[in-house]
PDB file of N, CA and C in Angstrom:
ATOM      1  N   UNK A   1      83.955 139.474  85.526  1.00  0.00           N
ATOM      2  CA  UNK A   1      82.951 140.249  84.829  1.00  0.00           C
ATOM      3  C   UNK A   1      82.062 140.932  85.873  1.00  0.00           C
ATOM      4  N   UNK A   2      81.717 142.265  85.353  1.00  0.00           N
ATOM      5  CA  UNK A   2      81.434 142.678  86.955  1.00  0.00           C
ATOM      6  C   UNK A   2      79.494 142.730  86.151  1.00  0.00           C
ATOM      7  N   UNK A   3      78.495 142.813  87.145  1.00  0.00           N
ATOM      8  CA  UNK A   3      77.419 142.975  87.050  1.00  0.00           C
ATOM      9  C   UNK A   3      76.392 143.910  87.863  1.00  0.00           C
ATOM     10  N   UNK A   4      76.367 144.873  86.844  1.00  0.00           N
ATOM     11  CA  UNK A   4      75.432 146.130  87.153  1.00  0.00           C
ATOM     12  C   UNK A   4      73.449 145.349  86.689  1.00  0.00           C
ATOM     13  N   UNK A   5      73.171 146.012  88.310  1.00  0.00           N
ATOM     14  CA  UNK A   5      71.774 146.000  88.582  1.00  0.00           C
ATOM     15  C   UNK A   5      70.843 147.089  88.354  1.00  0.00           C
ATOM     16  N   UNK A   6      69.998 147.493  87.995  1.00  0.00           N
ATOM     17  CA  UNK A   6      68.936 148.523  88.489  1.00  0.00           C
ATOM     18  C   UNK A   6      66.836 147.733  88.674  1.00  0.00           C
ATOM     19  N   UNK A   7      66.915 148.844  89.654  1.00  0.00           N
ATOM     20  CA  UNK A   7      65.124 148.478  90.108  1.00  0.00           C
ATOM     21  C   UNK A   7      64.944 149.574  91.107  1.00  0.00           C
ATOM     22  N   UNK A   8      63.347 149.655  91.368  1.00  0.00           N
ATOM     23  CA  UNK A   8      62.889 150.643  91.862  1.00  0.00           C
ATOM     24  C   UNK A   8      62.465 149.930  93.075  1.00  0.00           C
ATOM     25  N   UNK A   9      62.912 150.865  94.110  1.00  0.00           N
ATOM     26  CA  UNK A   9      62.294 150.386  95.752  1.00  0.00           C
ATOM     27  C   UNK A   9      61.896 152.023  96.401  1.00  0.00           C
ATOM     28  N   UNK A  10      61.248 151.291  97.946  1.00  0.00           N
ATOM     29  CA  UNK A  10      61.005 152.473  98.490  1.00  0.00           C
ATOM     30  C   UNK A  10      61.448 153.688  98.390  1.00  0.00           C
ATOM     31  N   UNK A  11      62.933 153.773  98.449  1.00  0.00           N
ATOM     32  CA  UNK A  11      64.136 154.411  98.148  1.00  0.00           C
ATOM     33  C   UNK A  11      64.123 155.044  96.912  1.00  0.00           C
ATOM     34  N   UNK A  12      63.616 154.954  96.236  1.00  0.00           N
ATOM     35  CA  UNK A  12      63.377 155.392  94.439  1.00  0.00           C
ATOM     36  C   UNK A  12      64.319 154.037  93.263  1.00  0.00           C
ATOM     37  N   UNK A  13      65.246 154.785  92.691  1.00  0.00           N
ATOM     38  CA  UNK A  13      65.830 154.009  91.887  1.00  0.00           C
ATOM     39  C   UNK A  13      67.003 153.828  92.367  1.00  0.00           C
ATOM     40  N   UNK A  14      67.902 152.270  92.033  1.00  0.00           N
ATOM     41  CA  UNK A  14      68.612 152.072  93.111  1.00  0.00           C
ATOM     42  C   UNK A  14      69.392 151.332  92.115  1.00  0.00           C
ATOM     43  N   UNK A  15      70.409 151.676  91.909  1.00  0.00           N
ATOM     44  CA  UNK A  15      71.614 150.919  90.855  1.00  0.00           C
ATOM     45  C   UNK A  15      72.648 150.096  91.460  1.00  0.00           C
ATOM     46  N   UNK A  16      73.157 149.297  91.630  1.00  0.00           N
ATOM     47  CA  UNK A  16      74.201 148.350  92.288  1.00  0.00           C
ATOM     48  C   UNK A  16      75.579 148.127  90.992  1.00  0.00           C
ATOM     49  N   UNK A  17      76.271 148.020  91.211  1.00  0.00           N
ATOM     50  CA  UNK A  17      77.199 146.742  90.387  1.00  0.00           C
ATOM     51  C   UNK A  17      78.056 145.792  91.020  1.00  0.00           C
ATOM     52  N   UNK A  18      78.081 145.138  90.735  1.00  0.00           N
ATOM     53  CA  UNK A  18      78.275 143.290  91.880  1.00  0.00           C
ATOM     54  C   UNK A  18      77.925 143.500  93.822  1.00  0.00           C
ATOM     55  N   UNK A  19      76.892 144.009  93.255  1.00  0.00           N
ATOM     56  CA  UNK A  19      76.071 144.218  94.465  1.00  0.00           C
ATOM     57  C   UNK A  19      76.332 145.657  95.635  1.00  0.00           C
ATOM     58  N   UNK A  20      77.370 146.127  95.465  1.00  0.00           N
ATOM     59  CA  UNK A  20      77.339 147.615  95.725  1.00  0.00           C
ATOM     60  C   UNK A  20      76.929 148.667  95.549  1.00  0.00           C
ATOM     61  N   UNK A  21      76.512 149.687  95.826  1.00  0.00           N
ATOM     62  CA  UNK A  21      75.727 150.769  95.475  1.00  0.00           C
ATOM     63  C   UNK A  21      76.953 151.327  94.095  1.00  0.00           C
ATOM     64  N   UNK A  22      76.580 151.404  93.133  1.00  0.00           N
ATOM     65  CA  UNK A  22      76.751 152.355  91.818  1.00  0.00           C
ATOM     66  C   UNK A  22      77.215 153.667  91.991  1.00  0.00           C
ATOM     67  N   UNK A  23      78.325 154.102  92.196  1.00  0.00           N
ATOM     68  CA  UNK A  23      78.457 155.893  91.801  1.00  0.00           C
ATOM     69  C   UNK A  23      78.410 156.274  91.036  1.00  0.00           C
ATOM     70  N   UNK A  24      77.099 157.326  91.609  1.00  0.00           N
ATOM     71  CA  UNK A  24      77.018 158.320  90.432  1.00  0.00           C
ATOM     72  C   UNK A  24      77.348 159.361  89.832  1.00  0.00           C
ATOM     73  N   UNK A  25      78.986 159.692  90.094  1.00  0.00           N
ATOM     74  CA  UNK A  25      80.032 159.937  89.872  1.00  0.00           C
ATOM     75  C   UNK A  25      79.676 161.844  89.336  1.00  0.00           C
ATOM     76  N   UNK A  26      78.840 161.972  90.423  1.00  0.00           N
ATOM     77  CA  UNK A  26      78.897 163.517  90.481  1.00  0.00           C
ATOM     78  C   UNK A  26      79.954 164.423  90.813  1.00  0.00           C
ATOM     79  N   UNK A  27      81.249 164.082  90.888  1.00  0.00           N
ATOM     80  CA  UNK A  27      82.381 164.759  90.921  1.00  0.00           C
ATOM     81  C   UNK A  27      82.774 164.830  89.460  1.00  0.00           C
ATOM     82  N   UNK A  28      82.382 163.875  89.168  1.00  0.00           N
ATOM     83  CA  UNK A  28      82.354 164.033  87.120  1.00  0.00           C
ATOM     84  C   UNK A  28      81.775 164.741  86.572  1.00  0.00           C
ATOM     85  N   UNK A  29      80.508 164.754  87.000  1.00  0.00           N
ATOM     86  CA  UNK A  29      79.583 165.767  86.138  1.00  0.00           C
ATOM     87  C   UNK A  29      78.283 165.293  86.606  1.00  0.00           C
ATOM     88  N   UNK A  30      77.617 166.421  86.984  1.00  0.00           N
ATOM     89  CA  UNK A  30      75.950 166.494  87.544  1.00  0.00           C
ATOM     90  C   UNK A  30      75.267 166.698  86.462  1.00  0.00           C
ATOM     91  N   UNK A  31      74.204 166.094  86.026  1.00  0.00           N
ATOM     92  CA  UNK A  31      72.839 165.882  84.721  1.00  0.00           C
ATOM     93  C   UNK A  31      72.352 165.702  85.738  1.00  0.00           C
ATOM     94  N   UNK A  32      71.813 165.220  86.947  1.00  0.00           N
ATOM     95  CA  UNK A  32      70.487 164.966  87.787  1.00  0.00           C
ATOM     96  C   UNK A  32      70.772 165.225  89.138  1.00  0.00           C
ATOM     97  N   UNK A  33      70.899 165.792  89.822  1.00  0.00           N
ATOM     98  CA  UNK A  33      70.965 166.294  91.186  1.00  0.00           C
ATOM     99  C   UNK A  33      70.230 164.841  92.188  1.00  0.00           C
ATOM    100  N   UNK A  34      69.162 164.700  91.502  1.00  0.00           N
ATOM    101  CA  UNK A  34      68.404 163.389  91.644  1.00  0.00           C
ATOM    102  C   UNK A  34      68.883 161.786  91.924  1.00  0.00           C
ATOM    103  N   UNK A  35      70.088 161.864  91.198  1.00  0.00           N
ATOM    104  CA  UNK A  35      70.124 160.720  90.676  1.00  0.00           C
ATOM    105  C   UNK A  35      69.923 159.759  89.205  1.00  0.00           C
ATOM    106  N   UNK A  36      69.947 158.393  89.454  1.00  0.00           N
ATOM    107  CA  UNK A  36      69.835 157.659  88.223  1.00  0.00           C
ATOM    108  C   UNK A  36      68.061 157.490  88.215  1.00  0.00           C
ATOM    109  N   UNK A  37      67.808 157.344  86.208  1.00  0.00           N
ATOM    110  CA  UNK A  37      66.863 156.986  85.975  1.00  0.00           C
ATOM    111  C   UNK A  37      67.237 156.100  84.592  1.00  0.00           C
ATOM    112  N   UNK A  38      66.078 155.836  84.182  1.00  0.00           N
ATOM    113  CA  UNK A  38      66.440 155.059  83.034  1.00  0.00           C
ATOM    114  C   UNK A  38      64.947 155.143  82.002  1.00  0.00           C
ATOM    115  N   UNK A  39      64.681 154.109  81.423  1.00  0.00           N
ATOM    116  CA  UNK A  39      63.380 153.856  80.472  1.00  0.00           C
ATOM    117  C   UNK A  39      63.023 155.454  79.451  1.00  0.00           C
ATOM    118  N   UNK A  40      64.022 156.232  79.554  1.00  0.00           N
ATOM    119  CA  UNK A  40      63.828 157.387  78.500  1.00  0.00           C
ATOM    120  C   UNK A  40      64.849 158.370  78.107  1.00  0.00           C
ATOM    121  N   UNK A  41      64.988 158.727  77.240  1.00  0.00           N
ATOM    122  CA  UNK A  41      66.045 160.277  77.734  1.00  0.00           C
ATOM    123  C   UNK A  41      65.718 161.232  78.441  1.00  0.00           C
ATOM    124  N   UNK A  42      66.894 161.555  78.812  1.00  0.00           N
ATOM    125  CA  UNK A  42      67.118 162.967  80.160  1.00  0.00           C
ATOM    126  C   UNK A  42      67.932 162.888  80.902  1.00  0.00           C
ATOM    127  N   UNK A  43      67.674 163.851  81.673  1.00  0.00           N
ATOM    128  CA  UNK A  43      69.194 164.109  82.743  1.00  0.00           C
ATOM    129  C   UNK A  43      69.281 163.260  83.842  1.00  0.00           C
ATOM    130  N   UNK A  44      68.493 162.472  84.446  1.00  0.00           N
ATOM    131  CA  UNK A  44      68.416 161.176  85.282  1.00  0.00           C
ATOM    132  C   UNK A  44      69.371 159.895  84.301  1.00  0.00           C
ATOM    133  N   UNK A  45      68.721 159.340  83.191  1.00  0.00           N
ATOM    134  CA  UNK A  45      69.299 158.673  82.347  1.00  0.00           C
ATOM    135  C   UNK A  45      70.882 158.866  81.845  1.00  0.00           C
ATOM    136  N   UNK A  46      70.887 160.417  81.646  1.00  0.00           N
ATOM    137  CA  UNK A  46      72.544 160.430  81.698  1.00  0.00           C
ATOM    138  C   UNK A  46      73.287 160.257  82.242  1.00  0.00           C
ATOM    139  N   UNK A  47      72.821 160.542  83.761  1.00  0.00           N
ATOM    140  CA  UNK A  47      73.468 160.326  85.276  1.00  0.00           C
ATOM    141  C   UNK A  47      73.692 158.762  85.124  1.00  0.00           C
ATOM    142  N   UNK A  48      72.808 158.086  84.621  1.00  0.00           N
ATOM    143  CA  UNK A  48      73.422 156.639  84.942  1.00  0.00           C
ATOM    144  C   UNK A  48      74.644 156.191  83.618  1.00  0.00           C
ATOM    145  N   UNK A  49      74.073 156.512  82.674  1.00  0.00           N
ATOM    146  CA  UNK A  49      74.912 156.182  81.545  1.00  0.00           C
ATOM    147  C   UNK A  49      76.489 157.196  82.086  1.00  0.00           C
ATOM    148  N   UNK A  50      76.741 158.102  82.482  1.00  0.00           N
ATOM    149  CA  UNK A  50      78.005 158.219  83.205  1.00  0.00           C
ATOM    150  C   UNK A  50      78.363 157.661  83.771  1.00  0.00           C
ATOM    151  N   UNK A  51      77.782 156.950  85.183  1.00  0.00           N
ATOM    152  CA  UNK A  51      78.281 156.207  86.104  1.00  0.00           C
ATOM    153  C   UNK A  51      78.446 154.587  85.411  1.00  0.00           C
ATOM    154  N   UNK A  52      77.797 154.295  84.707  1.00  0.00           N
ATOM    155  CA  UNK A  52      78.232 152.950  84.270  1.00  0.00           C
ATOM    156  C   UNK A  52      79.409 153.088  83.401  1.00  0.00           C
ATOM    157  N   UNK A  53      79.684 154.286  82.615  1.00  0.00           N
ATOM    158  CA  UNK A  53      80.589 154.153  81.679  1.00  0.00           C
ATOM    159  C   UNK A  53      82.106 154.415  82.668  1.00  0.00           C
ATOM    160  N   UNK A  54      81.938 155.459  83.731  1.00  0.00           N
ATOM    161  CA  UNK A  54      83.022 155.625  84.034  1.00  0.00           C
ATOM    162  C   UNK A  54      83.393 154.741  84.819  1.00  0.00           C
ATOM    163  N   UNK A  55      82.902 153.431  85.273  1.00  0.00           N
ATOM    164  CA  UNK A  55      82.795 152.280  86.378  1.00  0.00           C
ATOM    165  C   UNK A  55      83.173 151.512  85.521  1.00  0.00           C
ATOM    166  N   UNK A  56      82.836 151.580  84.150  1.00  0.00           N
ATOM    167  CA  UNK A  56      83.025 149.923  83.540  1.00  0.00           C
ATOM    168  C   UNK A  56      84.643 150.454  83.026  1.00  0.00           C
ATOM    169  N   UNK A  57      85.071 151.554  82.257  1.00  0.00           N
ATOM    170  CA  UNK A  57      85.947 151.999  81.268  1.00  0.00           C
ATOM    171  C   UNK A  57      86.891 152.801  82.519  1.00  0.00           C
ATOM    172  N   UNK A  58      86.754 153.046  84.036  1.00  0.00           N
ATOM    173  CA  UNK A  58      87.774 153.722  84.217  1.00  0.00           C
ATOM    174  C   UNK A  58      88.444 154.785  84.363  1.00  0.00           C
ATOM    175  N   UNK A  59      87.721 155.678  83.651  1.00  0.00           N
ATOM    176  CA  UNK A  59      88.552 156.821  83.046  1.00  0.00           C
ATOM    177  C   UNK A  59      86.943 157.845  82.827  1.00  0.00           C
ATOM    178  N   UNK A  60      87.006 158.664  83.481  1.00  0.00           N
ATOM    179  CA  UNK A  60      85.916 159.829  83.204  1.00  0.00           C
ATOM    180  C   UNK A  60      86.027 161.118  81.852  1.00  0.00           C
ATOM    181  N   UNK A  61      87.008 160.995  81.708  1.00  0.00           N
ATOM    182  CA  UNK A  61      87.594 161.715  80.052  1.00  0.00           C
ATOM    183  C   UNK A  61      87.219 161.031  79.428  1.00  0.00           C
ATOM    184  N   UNK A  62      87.411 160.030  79.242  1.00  0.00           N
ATOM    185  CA  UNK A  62      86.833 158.626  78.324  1.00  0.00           C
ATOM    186  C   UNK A  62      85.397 158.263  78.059  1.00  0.00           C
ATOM    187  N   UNK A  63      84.716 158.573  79.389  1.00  0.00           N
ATOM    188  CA  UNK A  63      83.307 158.460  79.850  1.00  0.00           C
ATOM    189  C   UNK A  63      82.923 159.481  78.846  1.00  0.00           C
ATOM    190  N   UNK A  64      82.952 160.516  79.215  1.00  0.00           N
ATOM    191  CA  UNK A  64      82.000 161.909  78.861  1.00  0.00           C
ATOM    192  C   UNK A  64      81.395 161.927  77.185  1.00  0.00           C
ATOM    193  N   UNK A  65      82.726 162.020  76.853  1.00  0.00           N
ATOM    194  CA  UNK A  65      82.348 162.162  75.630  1.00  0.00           C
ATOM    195  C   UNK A  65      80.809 160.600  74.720  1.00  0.00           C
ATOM    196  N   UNK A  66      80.978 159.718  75.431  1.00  0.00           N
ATOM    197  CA  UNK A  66      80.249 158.607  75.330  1.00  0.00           C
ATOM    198  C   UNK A  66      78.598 159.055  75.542  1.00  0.00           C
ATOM    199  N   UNK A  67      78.757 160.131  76.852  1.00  0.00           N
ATOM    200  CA  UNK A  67      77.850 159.693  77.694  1.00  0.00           C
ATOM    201  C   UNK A  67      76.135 159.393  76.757  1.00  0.00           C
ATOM    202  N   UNK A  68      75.631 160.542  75.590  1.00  0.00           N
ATOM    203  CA  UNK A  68      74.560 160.908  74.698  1.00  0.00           C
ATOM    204  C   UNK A  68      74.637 159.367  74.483  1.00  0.00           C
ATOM    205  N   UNK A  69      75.588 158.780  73.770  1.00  0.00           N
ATOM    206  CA  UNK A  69      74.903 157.634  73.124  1.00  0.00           C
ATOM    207  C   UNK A  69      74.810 156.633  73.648  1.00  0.00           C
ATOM    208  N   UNK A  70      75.192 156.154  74.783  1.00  0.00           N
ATOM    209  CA  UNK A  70      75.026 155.054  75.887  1.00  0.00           C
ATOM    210  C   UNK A  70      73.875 155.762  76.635  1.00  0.00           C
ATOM    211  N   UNK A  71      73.021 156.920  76.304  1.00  0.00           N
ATOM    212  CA  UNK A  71      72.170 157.034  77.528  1.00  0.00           C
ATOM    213  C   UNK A  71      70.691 156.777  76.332  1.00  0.00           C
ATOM    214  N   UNK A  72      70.922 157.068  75.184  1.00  0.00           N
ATOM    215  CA  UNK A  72      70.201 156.506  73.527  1.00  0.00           C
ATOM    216  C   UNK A  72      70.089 155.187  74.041  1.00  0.00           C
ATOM    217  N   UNK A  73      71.025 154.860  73.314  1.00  0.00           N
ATOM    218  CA  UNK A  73      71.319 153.152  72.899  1.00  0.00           C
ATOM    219  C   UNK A  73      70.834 152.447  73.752  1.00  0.00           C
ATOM    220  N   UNK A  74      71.470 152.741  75.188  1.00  0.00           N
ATOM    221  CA  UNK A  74      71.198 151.337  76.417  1.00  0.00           C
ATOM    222  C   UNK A  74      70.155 151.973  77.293  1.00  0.00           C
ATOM    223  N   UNK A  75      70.604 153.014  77.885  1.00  0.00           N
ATOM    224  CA  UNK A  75      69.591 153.349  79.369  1.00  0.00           C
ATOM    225  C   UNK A  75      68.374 153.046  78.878  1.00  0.00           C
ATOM    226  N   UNK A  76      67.898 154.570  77.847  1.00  0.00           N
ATOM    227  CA  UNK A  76      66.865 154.474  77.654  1.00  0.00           C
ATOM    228  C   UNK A  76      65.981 153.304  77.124  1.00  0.00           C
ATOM    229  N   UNK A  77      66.518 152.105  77.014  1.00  0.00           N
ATOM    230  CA  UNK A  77      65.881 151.086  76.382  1.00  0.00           C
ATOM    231  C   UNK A  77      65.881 150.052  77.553  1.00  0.00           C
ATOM    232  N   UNK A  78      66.442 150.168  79.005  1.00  0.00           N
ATOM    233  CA  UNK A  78      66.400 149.828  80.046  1.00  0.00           C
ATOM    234  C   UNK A  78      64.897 149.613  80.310  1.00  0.00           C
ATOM    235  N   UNK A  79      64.683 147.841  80.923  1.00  0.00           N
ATOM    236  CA  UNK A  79      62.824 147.548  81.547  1.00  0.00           C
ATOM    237  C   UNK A  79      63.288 148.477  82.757  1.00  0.00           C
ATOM    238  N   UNK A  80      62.356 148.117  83.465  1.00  0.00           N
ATOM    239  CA  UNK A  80      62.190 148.542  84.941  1.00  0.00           C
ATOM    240  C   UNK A  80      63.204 148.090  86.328  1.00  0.00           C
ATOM    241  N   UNK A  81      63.556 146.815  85.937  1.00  0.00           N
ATOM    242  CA  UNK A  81      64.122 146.071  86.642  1.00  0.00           C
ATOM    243  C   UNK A  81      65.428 145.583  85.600  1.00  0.00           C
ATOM    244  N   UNK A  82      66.447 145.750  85.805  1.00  0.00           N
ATOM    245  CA  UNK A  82      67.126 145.326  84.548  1.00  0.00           C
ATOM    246  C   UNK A  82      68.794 144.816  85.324  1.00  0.00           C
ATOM    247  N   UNK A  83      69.275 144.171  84.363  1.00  0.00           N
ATOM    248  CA  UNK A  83      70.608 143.569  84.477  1.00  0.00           C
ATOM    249  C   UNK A  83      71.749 143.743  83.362  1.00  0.00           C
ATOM    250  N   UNK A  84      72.677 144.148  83.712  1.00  0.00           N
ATOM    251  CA  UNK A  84      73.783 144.760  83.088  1.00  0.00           C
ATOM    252  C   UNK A  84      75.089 143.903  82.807  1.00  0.00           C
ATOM    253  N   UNK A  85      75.800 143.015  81.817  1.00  0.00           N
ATOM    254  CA  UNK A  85      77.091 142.944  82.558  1.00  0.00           C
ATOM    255  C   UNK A  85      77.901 143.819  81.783  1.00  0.00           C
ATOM    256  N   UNK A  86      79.209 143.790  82.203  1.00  0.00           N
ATOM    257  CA  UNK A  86      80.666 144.455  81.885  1.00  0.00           C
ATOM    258  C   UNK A  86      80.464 144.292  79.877  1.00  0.00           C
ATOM    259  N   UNK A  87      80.556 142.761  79.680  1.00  0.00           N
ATOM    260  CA  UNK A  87      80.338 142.043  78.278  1.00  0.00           C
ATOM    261  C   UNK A  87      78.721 143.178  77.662  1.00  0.00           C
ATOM    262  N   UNK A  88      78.203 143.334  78.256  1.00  0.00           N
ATOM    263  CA  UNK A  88      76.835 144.157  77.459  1.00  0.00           C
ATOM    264  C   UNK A  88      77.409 145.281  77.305  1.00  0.00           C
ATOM    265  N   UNK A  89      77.698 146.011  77.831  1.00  0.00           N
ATOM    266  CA  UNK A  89      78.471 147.231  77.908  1.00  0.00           C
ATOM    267  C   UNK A  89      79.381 147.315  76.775  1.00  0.00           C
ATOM    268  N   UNK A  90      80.160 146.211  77.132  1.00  0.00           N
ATOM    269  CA  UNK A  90      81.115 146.041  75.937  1.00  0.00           C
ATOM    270  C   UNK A  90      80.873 146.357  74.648  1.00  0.00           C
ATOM    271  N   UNK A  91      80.078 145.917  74.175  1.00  0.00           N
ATOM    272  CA  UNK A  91      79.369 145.207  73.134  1.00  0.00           C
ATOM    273  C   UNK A  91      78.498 146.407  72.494  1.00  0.00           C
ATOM    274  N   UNK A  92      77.964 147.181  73.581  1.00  0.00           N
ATOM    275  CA  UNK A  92      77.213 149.148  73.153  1.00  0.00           C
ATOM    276  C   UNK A  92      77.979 149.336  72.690  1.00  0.00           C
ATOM    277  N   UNK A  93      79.359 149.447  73.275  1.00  0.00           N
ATOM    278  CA  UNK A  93      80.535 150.398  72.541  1.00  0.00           C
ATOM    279  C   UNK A  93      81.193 150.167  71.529  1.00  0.00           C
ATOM    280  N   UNK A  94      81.305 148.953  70.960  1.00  0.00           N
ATOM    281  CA  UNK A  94      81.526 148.580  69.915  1.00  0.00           C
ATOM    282  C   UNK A  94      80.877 149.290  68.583  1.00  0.00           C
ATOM    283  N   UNK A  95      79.854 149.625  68.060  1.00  0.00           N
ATOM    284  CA  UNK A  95      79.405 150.373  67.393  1.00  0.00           C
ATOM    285  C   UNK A  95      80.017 151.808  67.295  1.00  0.00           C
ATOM    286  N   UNK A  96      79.856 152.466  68.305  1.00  0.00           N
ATOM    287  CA  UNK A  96      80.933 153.775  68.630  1.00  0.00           C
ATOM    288  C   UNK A  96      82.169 152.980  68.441  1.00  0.00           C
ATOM    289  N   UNK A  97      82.401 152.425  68.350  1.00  0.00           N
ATOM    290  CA  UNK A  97      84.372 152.763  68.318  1.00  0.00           C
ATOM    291  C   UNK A  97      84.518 152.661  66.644  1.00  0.00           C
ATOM    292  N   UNK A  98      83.467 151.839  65.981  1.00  0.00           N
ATOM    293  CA  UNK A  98      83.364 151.503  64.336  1.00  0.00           C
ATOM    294  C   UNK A  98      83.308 152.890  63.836  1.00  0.00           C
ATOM    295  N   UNK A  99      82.394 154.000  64.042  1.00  0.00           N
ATOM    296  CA  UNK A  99      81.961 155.207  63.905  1.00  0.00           C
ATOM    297  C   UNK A  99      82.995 156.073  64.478  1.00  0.00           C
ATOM    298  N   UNK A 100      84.358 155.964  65.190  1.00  0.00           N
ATOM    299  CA  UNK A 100      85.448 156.773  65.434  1.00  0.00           C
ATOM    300  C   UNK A 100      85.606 157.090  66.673  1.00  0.00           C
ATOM    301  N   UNK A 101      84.426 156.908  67.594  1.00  0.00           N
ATOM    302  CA  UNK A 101      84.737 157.139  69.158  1.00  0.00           C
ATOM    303  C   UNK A 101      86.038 156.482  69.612  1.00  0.00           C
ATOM    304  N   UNK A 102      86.658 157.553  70.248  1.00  0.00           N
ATOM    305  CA  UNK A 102      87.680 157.263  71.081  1.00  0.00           C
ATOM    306  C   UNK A 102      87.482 156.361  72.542  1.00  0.00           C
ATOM    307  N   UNK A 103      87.691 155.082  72.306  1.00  0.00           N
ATOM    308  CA  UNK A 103      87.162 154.557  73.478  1.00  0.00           C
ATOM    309  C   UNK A 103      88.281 154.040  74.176  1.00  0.00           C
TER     310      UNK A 103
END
């Protein structure tokens, strides 16, 4: 089970998953030039809800279409300091797949 991190340091915002730095899989698609954010909607927040989706699921075709409601549902409801696993993730998408998402 893999486990995605986020928190804010000197550095700004700083995402890990099982302790590696997080890509933010801007060869996929740029929403933040910036980087990841979280605690609201926007184009920071999407940036992460891509990179977690295409990290956890694999597949960036797969990702995209996801990205609006994993950046709703989870980011934006992200504390400050927060912990992620594979199983939480899981578990967002479940709702989308009831509602017809191709997951």
């Amino acid at each position: 089970m893999k486990i995605y991190e986020g928190g804010r340091g000197l550095a700004g915002a700083e995402v890990t998953v099982d302790g590696a730095p997080l890509d933010p899989c801007f060869g996929v698609k740029v929403f933040s030039p910036m980087g990841y954010e979280w605690t609201y909607e926007g184009d920071g927040p999407r940036q992460l809800a891509l990179a977690l989706l295409c990290d956890h699921l694999g597949d960036p075709a797969r990702a995209l279409p996801l990205v609006e409601d994993v950046m709703r549902e989870v980011v934006a409801e992200l504390d400050n300091a927060w912990l992620l696993t594979s199983a939480d993730i899981a578990a967002a998408l479940e709702p989308l797949m009831r509602k017809g998402a191709h997951i």
